[in-house]
N, C-alpha and C. Protein backbone atom coordinates (compact mmCIF):
# COMPACT_ATOMS: atom_id res chain seq x y z
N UNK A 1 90.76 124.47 137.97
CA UNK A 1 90.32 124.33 139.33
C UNK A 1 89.72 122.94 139.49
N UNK A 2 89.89 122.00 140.44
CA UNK A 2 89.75 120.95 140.95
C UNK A 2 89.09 120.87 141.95
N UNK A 3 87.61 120.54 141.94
CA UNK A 3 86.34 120.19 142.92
C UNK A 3 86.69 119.03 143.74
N UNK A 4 85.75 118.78 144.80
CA UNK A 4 86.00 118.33 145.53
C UNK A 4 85.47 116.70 145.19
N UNK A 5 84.79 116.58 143.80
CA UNK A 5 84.75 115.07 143.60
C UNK A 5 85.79 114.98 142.52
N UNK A 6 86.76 115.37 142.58
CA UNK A 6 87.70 115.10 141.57
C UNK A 6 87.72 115.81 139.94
N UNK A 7 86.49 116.39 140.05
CA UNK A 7 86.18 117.19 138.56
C UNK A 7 86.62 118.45 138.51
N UNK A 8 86.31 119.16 137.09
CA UNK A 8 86.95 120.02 136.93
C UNK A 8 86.29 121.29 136.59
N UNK A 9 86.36 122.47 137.09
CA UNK A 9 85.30 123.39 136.82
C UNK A 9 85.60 124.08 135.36
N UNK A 10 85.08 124.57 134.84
CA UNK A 10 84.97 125.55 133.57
C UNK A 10 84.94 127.35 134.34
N UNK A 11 84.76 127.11 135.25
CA UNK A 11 84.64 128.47 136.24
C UNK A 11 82.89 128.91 136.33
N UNK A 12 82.21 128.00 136.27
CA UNK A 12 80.99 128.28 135.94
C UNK A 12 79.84 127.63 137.09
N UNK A 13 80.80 126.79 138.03
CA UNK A 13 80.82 126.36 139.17
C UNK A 13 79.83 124.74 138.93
N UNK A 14 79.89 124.48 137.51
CA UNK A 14 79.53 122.91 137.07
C UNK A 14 80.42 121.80 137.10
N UNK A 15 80.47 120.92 137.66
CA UNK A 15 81.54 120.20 137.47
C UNK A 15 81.87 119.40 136.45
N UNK A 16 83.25 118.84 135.67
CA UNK A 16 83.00 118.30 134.50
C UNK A 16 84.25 117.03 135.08
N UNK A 17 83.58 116.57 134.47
CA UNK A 17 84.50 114.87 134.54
C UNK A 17 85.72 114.83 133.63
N UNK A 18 85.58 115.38 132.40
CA UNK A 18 86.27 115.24 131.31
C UNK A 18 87.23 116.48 130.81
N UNK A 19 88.65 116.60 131.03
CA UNK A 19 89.10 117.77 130.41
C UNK A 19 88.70 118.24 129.22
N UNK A 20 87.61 117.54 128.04
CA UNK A 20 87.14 118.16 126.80
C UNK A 20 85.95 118.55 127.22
N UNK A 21 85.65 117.97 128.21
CA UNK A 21 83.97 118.49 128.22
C UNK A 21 84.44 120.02 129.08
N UNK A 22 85.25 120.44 130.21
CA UNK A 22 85.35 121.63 130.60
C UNK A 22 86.34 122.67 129.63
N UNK A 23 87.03 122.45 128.61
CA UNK A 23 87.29 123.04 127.31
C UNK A 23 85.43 123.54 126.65
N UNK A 24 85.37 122.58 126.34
CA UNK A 24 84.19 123.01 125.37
C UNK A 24 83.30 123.91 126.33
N UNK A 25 83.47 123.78 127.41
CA UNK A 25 82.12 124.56 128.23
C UNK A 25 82.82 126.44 128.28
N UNK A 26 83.97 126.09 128.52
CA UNK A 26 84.92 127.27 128.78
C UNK A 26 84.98 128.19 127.89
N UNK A 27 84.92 127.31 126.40
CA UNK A 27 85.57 127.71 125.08
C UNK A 27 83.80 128.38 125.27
N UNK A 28 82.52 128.20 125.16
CA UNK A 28 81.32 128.55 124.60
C UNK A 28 80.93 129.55 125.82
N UNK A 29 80.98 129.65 126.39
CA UNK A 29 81.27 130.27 127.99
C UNK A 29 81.63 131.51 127.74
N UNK A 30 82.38 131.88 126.76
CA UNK A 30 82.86 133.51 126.73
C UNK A 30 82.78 133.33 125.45
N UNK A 31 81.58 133.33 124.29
CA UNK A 31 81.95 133.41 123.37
C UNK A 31 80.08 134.78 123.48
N UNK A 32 80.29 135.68 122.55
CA UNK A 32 79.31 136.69 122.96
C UNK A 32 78.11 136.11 122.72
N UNK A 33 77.48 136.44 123.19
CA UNK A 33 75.72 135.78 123.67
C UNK A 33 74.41 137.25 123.33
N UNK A 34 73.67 136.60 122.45
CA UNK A 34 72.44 137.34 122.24
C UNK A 34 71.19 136.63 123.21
N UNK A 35 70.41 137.35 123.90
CA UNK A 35 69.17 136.80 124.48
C UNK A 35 69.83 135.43 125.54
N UNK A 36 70.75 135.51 126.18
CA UNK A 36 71.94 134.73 126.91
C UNK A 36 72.09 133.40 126.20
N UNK A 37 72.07 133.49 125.30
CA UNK A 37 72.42 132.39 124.00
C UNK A 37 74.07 132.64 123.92
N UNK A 38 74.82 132.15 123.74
CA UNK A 38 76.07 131.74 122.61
C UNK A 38 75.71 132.47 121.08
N UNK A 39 76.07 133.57 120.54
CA UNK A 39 76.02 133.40 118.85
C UNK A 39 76.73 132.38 118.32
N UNK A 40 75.63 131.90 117.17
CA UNK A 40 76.49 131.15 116.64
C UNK A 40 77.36 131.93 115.22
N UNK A 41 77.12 132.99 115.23
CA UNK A 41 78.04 133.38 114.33
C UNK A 41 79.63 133.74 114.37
N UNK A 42 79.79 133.73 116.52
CA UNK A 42 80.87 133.68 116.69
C UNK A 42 81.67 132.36 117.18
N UNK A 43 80.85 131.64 116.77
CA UNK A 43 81.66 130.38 117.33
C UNK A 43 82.49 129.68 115.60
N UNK A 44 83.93 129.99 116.22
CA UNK A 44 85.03 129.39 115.25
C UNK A 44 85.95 128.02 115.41
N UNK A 45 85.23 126.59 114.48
CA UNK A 45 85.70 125.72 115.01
C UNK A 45 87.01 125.66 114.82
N UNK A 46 87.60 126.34 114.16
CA UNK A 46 89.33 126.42 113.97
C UNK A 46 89.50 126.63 115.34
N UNK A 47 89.01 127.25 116.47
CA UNK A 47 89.47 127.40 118.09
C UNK A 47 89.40 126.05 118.83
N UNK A 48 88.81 125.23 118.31
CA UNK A 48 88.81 124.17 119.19
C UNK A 48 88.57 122.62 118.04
N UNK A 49 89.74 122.81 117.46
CA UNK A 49 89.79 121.64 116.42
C UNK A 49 89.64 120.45 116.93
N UNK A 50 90.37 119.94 118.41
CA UNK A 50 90.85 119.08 118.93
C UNK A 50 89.49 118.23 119.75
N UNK A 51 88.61 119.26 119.25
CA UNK A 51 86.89 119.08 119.99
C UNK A 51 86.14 118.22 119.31
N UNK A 52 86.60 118.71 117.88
CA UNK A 52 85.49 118.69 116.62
C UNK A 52 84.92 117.27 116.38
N UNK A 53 86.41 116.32 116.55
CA UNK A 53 85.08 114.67 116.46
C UNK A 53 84.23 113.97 117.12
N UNK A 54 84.47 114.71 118.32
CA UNK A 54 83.29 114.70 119.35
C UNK A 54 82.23 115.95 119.55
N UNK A 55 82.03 116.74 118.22
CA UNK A 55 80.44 117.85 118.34
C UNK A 55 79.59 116.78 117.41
N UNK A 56 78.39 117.61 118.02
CA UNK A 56 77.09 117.23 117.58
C UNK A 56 76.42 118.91 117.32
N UNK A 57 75.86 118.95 116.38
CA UNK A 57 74.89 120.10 116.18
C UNK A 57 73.47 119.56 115.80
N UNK A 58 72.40 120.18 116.56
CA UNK A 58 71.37 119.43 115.96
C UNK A 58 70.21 120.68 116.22
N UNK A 59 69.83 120.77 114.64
CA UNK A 59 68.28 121.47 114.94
C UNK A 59 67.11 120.75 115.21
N UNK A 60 66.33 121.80 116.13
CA UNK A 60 65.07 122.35 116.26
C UNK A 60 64.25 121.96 115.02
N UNK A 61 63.96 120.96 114.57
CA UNK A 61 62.41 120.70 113.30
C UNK A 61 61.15 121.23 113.72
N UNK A 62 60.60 121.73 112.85
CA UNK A 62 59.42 122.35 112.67
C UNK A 62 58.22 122.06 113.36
N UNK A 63 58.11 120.49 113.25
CA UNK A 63 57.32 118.88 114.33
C UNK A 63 57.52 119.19 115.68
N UNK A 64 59.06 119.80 116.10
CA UNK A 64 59.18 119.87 117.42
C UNK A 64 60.53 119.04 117.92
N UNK A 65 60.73 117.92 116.61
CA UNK A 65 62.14 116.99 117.15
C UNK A 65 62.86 117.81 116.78
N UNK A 66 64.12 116.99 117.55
CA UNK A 66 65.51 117.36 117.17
C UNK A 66 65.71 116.67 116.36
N UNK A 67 66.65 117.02 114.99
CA UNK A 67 67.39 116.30 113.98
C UNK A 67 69.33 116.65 114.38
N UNK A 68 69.94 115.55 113.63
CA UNK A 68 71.54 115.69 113.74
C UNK A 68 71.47 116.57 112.30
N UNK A 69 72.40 117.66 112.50
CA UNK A 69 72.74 118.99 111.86
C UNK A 69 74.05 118.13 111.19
N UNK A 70 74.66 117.77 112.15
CA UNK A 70 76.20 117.78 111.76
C UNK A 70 77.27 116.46 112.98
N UNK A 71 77.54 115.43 112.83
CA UNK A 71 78.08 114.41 113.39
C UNK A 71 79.50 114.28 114.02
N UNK A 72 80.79 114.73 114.61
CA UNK A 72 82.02 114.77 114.27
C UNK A 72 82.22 113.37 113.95
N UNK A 73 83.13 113.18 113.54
CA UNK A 73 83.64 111.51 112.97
C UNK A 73 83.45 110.38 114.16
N UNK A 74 84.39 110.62 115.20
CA UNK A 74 84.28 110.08 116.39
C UNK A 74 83.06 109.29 116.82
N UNK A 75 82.25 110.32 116.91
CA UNK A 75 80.50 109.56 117.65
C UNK A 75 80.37 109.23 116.06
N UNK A 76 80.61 109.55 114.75
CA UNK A 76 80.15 108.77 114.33
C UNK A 76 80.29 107.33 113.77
N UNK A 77 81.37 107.14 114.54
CA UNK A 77 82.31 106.05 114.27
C UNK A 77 81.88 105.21 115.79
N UNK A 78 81.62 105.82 116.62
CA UNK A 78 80.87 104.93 117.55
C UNK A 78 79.08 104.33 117.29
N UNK A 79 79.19 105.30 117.07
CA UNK A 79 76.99 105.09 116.28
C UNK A 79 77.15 104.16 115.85
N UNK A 80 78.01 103.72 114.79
CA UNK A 80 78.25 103.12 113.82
C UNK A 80 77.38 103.06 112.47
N UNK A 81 76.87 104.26 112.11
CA UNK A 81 76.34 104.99 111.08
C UNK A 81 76.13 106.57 110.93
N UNK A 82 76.26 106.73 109.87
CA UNK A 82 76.18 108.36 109.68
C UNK A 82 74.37 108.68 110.13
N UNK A 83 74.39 109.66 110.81
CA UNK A 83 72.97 110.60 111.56
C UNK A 83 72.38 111.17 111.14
N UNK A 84 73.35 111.87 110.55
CA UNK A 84 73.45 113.43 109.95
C UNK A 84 71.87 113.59 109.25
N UNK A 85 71.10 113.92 109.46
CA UNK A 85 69.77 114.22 109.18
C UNK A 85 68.94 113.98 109.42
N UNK A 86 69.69 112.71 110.39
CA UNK A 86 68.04 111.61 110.71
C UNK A 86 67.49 112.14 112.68
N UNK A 87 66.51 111.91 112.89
CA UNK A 87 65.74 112.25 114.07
C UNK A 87 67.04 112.14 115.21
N UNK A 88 66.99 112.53 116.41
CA UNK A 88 67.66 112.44 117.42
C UNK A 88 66.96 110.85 118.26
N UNK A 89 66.23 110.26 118.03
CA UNK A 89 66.19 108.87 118.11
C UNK A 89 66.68 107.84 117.58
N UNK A 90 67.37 108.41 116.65
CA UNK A 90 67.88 107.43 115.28
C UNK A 90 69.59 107.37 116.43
N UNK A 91 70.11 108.31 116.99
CA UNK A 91 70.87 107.80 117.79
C UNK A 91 70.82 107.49 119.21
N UNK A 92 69.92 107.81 119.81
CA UNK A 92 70.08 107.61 121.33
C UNK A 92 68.80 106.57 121.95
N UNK A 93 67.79 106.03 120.95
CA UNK A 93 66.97 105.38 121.10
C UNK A 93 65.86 105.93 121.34
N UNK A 94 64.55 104.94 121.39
CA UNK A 94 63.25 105.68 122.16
C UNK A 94 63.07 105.94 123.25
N UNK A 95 63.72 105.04 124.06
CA UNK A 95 63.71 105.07 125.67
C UNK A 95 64.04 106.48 126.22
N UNK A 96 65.27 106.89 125.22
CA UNK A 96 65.77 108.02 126.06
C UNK A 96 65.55 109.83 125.21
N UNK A 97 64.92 108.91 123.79
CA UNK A 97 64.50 110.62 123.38
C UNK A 97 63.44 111.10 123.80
N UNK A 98 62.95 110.80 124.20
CA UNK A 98 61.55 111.94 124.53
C UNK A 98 62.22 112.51 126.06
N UNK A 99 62.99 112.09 126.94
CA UNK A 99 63.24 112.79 128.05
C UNK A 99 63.92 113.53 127.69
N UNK A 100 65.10 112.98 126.63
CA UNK A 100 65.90 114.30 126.08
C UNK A 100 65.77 115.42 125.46
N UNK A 101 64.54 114.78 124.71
CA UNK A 101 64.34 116.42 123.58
C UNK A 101 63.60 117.20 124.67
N UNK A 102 62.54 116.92 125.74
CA UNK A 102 62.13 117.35 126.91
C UNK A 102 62.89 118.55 127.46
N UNK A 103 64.23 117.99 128.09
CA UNK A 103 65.52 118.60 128.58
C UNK A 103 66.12 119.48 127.28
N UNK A 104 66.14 119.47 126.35
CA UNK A 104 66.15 120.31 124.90
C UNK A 104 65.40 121.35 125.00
N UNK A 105 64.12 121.06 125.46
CA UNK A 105 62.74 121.84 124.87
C UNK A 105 63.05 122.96 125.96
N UNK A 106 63.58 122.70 127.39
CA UNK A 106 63.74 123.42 128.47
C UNK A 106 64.89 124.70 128.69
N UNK A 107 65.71 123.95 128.03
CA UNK A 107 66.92 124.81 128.13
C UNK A 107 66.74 125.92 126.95
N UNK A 108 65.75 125.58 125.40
CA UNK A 108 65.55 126.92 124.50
C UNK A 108 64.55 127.46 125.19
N UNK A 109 63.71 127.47 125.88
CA UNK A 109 62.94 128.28 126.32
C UNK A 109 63.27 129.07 127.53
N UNK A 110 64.37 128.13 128.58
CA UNK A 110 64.91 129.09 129.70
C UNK A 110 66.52 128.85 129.42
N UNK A 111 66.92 129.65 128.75
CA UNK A 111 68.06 129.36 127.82
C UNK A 111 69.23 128.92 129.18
N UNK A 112 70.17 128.16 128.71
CA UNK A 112 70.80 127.12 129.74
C UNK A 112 71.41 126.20 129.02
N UNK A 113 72.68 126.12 129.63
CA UNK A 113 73.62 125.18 129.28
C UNK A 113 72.72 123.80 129.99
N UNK A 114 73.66 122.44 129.88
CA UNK A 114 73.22 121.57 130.26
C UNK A 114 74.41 120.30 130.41
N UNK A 115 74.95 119.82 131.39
CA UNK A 115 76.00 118.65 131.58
C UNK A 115 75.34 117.63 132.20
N UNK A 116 75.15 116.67 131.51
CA UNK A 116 74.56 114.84 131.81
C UNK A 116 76.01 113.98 131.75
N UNK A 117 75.54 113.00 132.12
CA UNK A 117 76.15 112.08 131.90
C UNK A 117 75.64 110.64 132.32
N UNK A 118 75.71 109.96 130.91
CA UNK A 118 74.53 108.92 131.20
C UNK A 118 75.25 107.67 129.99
N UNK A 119 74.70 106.75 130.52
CA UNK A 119 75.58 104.97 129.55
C UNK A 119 74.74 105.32 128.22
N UNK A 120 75.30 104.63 127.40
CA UNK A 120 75.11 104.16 126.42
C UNK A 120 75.97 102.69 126.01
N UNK A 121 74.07 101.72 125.18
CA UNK A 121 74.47 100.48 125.29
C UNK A 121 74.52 100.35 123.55
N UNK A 122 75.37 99.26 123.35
CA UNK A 122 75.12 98.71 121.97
C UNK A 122 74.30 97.43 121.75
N UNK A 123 74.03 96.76 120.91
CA UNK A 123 73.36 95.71 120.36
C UNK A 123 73.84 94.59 121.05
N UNK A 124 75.43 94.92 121.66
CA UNK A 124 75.94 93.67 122.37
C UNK A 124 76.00 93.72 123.44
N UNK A 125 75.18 94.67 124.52
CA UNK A 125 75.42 94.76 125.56
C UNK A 125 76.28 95.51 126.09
N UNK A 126 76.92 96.17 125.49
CA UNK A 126 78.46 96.82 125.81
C UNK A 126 77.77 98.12 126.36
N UNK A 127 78.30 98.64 127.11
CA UNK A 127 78.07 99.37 127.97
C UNK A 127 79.07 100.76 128.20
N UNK A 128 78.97 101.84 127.38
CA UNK A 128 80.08 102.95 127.78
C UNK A 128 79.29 104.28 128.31
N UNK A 129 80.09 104.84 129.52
CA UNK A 129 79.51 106.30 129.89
C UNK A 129 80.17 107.25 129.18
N UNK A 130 79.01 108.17 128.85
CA UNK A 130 79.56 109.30 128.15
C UNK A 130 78.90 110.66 129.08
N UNK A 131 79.59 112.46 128.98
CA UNK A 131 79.41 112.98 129.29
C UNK A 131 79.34 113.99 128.57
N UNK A 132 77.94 114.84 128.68
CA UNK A 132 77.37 115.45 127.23
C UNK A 132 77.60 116.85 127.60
N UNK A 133 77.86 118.00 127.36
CA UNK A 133 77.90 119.38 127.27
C UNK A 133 77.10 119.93 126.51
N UNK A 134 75.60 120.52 126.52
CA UNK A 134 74.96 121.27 125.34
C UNK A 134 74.71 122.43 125.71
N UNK A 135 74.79 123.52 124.44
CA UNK A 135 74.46 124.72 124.66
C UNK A 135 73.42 125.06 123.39
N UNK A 136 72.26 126.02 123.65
CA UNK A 136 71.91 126.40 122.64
C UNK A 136 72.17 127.20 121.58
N UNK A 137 71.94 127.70 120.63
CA UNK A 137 72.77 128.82 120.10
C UNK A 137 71.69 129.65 119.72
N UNK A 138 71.83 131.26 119.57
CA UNK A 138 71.49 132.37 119.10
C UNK A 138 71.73 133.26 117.55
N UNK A 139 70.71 133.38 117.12
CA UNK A 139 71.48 133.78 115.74
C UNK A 139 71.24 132.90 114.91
N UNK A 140 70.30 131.85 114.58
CA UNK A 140 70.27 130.84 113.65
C UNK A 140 69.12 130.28 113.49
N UNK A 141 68.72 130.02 112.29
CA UNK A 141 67.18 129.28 112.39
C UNK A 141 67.77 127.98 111.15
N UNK A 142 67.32 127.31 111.61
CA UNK A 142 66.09 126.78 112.26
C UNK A 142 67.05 126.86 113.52
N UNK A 143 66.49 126.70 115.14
CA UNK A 143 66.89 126.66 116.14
C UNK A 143 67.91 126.16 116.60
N UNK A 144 69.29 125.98 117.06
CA UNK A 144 69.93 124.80 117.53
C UNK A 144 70.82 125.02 118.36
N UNK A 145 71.48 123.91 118.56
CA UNK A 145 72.13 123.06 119.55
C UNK A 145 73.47 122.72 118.95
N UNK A 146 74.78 123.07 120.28
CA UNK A 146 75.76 122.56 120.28
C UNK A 146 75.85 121.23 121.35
N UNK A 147 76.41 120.62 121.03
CA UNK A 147 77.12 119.57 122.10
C UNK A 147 78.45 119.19 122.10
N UNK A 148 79.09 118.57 123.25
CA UNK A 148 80.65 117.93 122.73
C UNK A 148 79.82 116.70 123.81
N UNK A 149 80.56 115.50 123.39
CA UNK A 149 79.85 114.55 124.29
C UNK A 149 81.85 113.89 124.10
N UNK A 150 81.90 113.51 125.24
CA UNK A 150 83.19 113.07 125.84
C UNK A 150 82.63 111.52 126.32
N UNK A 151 84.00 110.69 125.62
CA UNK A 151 83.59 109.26 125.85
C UNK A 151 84.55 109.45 127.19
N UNK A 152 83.56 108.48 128.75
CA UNK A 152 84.20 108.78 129.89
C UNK A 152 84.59 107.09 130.19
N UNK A 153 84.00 106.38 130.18
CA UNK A 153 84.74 104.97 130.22
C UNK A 153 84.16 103.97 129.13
N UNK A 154 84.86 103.09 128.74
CA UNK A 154 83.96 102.35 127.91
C UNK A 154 84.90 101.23 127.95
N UNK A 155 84.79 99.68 127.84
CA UNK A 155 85.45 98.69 127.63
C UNK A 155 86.36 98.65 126.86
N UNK A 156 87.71 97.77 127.08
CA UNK A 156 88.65 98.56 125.91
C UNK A 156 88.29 97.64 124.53
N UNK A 157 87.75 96.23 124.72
CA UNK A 157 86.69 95.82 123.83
C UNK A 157 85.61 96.92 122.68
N UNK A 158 85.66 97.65 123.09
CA UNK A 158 84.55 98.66 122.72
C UNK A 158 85.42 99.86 121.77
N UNK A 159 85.44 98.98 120.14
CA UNK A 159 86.00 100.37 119.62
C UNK A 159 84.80 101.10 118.50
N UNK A 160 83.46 100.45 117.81
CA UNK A 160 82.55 100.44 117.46
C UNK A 160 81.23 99.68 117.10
N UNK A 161 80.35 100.22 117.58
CA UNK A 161 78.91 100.46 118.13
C UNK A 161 77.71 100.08 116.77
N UNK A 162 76.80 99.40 117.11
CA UNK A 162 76.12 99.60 116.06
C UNK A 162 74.51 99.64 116.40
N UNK A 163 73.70 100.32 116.33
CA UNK A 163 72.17 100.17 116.96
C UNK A 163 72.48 100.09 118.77
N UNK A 164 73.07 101.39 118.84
CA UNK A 164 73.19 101.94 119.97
C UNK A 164 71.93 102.76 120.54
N UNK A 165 71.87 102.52 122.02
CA UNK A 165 70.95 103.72 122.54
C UNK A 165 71.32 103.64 123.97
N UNK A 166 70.57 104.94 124.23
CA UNK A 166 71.07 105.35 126.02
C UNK A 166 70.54 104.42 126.79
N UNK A 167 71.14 104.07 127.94
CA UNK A 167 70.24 103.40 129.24
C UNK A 167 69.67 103.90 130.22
N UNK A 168 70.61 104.44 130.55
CA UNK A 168 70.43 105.47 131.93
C UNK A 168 70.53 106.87 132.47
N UNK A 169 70.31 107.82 132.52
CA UNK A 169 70.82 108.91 133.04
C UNK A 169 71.59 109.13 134.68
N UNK A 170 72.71 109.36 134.63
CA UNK A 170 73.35 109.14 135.70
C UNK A 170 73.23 110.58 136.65
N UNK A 171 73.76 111.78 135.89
CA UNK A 171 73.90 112.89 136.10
C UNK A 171 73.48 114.20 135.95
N UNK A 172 72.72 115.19 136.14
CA UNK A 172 72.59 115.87 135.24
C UNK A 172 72.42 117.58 136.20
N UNK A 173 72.98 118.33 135.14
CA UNK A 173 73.23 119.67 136.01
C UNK A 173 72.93 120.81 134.80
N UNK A 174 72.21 121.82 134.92
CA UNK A 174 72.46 122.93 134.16
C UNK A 174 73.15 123.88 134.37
N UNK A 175 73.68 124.81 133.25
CA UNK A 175 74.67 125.79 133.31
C UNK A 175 74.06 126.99 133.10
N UNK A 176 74.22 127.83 133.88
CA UNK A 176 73.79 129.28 133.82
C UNK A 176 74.54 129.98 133.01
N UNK A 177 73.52 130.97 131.82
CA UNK A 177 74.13 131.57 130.99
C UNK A 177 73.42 133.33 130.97
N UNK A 178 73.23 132.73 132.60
CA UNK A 178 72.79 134.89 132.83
C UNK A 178 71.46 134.72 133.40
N UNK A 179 70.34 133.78 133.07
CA UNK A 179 69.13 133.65 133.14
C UNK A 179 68.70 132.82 133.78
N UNK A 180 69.56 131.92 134.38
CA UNK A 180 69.08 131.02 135.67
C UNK A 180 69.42 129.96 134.72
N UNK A 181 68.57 129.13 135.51
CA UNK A 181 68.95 127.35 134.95
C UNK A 181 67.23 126.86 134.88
N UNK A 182 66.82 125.93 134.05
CA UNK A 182 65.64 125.12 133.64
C UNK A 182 65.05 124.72 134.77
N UNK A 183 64.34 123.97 135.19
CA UNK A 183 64.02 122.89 136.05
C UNK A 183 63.90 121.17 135.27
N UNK A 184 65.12 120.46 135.65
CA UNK A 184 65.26 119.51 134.85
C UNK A 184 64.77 118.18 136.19
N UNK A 185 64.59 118.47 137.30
CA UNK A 185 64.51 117.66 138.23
C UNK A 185 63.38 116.52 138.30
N UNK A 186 62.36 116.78 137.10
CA UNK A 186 61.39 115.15 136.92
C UNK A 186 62.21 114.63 136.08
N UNK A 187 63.43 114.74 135.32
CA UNK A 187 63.64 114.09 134.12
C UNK A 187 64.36 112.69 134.32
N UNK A 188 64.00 111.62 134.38
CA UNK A 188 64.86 110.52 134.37
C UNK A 188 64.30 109.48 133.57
N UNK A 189 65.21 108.29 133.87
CA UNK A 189 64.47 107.14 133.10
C UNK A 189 65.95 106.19 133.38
């Protein structure tokens, strides 16, 4: 289905820019849900292989940050370093983690999908928008988080990134997963 700004619904009445980002929303969307969570015990990445170098999984730390769980190749070939354990600032900068883990902190407590879409700059100025899909998951401790983040334009200059972080937040919408949606409406920067 095709909205009226050109995007694409997941049937969930969010709009998505990116045919992977409304896959991934679709694909987690009917997958069975404890406490209107997603299990993660039923989520099988063999269903959506074509996703996988663009997920991010990241737990819930003990402190309260988010850490990267798990990187697909892709972003990590844009990062231009492996994550995989280090703080959720270690990729998106300072500027923009504390609003994010914020918007994190909101959606596990009023459980809720979440679609942004916001630039990310590199060391050279380069400038690409990306569009993020997160869901929380149920069934798992330490706490966490799916994402697919879909590269939406980027210079064709621009094939990897190094001491990258966000600039801006452009977009941002939550997804109802039975229980309403967060209040994300102070969050910017």
């Amino acid at each position: 289905m095709v909205n009226h700004n050109g995007g694409q619904s997941a049937g969930d009445g969010v709009t998505y820019r990116h045919e992977q980002s409304r896959q991934f929303a679709a694909y987690m969307l009917n997958l069975p849900r404890q406490n209107f969570r997603p299990l993660r015990s039923a989520f099988d990445p063999g269903k959506i292989t074509n996703l996988l170098p663009r997920i991010v999984l990241r737990n819930l730390a003990p402190d309260g940050s988010y850490r990267y769980r798990l990187v697909g190749t892709e972003l990590e070939a844009y990062f231009g370093q492996d994550i995989t354990g280090k703080t959720f600032t270690a990729g998106v900068g300072e500027r923009a983690a504390g609003q994010l883990e914020k918007t994190f902190d909101r959606m596990m407590a009023q459980p809720c999908g979440l679609r942004c879409v916001m630039d990310m700059t590199d060391h050279s100025a380069r400038v690409a928008l990306f569009e993020n899909v997160v869901f929380p998951f149920a069934g798992v401790s330490p706490p966490q988080q799916i994402a697919h983040i879909a590269i939406l334009e980027r210079p064709t200059y621009l094939a990897v990134a190094k001491a990258t972080t966000s600039g801006k937040m452009c977009e941002m919408e939550g997804i109802d997963l039975g229980a309403g949606v967060a209040d994300f409406s102070d969050i910017s920067w």
